[in-house]
N, C-alpha and C. Protein backbone atom coordinates (compact mmCIF):
# COMPACT_ATOMS: atom_id res chain seq x y z
N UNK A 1 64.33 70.34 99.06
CA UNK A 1 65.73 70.60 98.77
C UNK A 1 66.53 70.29 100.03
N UNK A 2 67.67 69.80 100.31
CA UNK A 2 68.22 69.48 101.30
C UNK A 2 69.29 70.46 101.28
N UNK A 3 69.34 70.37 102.81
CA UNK A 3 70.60 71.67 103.62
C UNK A 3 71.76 70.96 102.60
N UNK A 4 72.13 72.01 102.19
CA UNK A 4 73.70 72.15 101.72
C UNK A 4 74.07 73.22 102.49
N UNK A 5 75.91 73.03 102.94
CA UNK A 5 76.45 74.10 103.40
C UNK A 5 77.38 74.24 101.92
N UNK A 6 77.12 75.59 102.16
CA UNK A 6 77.64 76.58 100.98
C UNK A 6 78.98 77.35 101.40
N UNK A 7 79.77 77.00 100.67
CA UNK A 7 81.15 77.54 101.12
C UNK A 7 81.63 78.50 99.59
N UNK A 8 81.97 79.91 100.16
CA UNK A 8 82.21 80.70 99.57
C UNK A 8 83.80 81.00 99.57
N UNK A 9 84.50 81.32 98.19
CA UNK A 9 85.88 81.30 98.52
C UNK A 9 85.83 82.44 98.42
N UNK A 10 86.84 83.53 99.70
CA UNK A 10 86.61 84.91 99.54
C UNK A 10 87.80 85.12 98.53
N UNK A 11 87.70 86.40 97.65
CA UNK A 11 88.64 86.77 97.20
C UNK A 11 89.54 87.62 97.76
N UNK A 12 91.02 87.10 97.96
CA UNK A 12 92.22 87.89 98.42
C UNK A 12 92.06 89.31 97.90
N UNK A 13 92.57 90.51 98.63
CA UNK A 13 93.01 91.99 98.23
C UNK A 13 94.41 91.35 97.51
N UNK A 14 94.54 92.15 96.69
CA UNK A 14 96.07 92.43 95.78
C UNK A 14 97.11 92.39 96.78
N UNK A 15 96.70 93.13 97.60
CA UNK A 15 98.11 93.19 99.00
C UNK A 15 98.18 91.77 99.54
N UNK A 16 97.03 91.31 100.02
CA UNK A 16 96.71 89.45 100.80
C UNK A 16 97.05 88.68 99.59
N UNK A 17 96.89 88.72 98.66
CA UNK A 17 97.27 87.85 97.82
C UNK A 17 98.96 87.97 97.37
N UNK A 18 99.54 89.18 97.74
CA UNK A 18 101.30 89.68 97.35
C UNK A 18 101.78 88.59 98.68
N UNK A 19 101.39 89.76 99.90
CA UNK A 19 101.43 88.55 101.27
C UNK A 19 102.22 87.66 101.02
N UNK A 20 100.74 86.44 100.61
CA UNK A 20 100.92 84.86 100.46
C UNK A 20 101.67 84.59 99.52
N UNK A 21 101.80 85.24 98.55
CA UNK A 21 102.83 84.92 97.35
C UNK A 21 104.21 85.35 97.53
N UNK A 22 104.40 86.35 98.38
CA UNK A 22 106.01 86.63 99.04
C UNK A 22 106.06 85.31 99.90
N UNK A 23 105.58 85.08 100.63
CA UNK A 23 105.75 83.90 101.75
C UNK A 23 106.35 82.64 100.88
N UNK A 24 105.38 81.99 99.97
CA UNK A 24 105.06 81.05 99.15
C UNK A 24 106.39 81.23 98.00
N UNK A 25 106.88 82.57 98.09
CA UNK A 25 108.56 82.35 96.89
C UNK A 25 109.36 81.85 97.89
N UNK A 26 109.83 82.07 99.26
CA UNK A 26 111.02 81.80 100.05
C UNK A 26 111.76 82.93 99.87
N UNK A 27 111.84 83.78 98.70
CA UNK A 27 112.89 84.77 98.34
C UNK A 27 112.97 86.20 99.72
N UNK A 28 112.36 85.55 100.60
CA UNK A 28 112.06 86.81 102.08
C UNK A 28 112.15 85.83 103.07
N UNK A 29 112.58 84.73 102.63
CA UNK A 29 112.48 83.76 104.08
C UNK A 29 111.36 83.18 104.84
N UNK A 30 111.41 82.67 105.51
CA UNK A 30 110.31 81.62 105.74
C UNK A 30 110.23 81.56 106.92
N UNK A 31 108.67 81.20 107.65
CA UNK A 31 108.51 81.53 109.01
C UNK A 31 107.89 82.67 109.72
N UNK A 32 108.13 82.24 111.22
CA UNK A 32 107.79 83.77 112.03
C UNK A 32 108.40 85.03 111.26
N UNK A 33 109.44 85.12 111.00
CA UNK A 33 110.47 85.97 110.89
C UNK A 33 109.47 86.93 109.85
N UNK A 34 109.23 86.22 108.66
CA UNK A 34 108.84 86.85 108.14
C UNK A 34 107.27 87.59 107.89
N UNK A 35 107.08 86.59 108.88
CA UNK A 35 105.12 87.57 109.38
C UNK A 35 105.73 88.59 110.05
N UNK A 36 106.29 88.56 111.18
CA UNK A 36 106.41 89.73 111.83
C UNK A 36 107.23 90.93 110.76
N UNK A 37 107.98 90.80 109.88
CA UNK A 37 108.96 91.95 109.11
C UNK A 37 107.78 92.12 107.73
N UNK A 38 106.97 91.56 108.09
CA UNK A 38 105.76 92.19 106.51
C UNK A 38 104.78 92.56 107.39
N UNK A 39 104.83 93.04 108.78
CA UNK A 39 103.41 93.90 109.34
C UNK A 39 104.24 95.19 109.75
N UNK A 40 105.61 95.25 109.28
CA UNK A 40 106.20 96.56 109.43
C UNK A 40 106.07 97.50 108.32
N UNK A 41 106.42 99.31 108.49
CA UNK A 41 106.59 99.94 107.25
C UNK A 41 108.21 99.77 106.52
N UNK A 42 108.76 98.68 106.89
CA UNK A 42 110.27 98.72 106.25
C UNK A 42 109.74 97.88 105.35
N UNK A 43 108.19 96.78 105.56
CA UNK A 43 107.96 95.60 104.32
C UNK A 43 107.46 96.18 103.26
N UNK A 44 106.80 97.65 103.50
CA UNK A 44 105.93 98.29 102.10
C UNK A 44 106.07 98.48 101.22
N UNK A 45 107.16 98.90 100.69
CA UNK A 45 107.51 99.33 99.53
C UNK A 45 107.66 97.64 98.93
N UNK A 46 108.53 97.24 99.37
CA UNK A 46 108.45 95.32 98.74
C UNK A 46 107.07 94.95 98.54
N UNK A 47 106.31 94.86 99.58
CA UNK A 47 104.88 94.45 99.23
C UNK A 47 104.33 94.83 98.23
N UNK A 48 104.37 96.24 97.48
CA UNK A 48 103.96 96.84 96.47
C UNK A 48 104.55 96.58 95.35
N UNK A 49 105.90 96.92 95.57
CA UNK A 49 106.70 95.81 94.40
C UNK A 49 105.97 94.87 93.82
N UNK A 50 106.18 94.18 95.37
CA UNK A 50 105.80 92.59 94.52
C UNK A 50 104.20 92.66 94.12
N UNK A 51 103.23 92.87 94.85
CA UNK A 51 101.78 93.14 93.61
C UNK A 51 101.76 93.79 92.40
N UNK A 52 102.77 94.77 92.36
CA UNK A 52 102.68 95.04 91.09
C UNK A 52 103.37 94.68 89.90
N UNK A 53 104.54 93.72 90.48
CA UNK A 53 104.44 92.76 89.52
C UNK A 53 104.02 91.78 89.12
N UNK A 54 102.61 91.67 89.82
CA UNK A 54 102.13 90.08 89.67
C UNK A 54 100.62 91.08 88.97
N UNK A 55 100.37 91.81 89.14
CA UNK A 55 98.93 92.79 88.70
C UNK A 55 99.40 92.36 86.97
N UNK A 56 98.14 92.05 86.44
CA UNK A 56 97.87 92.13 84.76
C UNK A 56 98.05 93.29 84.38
N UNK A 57 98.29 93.34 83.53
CA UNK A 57 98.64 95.07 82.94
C UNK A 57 97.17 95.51 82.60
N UNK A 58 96.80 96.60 82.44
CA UNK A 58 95.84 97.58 82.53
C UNK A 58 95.37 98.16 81.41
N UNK A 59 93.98 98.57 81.19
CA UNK A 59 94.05 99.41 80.05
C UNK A 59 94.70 99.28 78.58
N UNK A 60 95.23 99.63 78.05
CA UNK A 60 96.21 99.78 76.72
C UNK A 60 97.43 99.12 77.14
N UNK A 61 98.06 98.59 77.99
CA UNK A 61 99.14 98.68 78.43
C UNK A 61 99.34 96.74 77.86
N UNK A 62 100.56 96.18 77.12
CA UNK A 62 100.83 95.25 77.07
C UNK A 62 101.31 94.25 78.58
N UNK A 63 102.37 95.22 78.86
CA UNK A 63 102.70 94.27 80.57
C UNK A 63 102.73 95.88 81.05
N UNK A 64 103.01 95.39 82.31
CA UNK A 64 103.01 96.74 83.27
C UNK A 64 104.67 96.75 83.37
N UNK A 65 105.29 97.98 83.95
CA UNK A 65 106.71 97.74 84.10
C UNK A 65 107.15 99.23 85.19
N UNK A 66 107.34 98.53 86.04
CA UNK A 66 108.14 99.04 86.90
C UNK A 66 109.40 99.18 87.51
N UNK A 67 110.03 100.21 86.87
CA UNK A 67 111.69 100.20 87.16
C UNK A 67 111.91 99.72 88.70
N UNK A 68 111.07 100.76 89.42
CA UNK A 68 112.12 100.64 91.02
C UNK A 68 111.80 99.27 91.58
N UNK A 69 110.74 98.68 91.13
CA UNK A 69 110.39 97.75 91.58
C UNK A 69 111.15 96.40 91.14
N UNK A 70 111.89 96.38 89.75
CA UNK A 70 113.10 95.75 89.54
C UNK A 70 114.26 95.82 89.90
N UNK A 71 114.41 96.77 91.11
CA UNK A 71 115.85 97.28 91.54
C UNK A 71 115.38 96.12 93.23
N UNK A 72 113.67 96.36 93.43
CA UNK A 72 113.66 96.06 94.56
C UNK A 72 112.95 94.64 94.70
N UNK A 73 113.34 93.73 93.48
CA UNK A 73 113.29 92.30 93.50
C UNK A 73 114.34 91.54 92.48
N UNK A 74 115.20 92.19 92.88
CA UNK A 74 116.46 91.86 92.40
C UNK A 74 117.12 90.52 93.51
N UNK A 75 117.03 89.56 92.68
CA UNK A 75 117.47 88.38 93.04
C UNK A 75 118.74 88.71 94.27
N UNK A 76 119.52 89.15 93.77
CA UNK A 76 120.78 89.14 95.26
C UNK A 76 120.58 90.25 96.04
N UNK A 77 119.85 91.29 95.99
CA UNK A 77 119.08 91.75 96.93
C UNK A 77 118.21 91.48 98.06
N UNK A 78 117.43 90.37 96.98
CA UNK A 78 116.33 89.64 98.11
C UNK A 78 117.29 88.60 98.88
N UNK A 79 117.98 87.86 98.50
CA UNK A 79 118.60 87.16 99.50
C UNK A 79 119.42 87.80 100.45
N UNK A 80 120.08 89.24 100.41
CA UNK A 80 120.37 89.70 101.52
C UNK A 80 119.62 89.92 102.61
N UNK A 81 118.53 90.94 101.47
CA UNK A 81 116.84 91.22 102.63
C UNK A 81 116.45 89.86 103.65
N UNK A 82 116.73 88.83 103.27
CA UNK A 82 116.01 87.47 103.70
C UNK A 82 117.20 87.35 105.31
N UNK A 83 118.61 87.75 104.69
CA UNK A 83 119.14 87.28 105.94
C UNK A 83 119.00 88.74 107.00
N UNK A 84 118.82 89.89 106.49
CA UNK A 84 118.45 90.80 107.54
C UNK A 84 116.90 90.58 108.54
N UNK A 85 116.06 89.91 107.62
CA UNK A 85 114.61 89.73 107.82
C UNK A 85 115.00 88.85 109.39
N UNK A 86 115.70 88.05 109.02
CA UNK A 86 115.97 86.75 110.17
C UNK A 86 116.30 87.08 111.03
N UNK A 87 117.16 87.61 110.70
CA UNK A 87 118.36 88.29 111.99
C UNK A 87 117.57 89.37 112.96
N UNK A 88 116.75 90.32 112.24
CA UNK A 88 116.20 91.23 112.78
C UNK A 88 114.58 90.68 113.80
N UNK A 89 114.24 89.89 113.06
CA UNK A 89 112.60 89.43 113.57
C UNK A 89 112.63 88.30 113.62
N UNK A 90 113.81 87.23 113.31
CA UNK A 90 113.76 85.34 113.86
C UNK A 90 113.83 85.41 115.24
C-alpha cells in the first residue's frame, strides 16, 4: 500500500463556525478591526445571536426563533455596530 497523507477536515465549534460566518457577511466589517472587537465581551452576545441563527432547529421545533437576537441583527443596527467596530479597534 503506498504512503498516502491523510488530511482530515476538522469540524468548526458553532461559535468558530458563527466567527467565520460574521467575518464572511461584511455586516461587522472587515479586517483587523474586526478580529480584535470579536475576542472582546462587547462581541458575545452578537456571536450568539448570530449561531443561533444559523443552528438547525432542534427536537420538535420547525425553525428556531429568537426574538432578541432579531433586535440584535437588525440590518441598520449592524451597520452602525460596523462603524463603531472601526472606529473603536481599526
Amino acid at each position: 500500500m503506498p504512503n498516502r497523507l491523510i488530511v482530515r477536515r476538522r469540524k468548526l465549534t458553532d461559535f468558530a463556525q458563527a466567527r467565520l460566518d460574521m467575518f464572511e457577511s461584511g455586516l461587522f466589517g472587515q479586517g483587523n478591526a474586526f478580529w480584535r472587537w470579536i475576542a472582546t465581551d462587547e462581541a458575545r452576545p452578537y456571536l450568539a445571536a448570530f449561531a443561533a441563527d444559523r443552528a438547525p432547529p432542534s427536537g420538535s421545533e420547525f425553525f428556531a426563533a429568537d426574538l432578541t437576537a432579531e433586535d440584535l441583527l437588525a440590518s441598520d443596527h449592524l451597520a452602525e455596530l460596523a462603524q463603531k467596530i472601526e472606529a473603536a479597534h481599526g
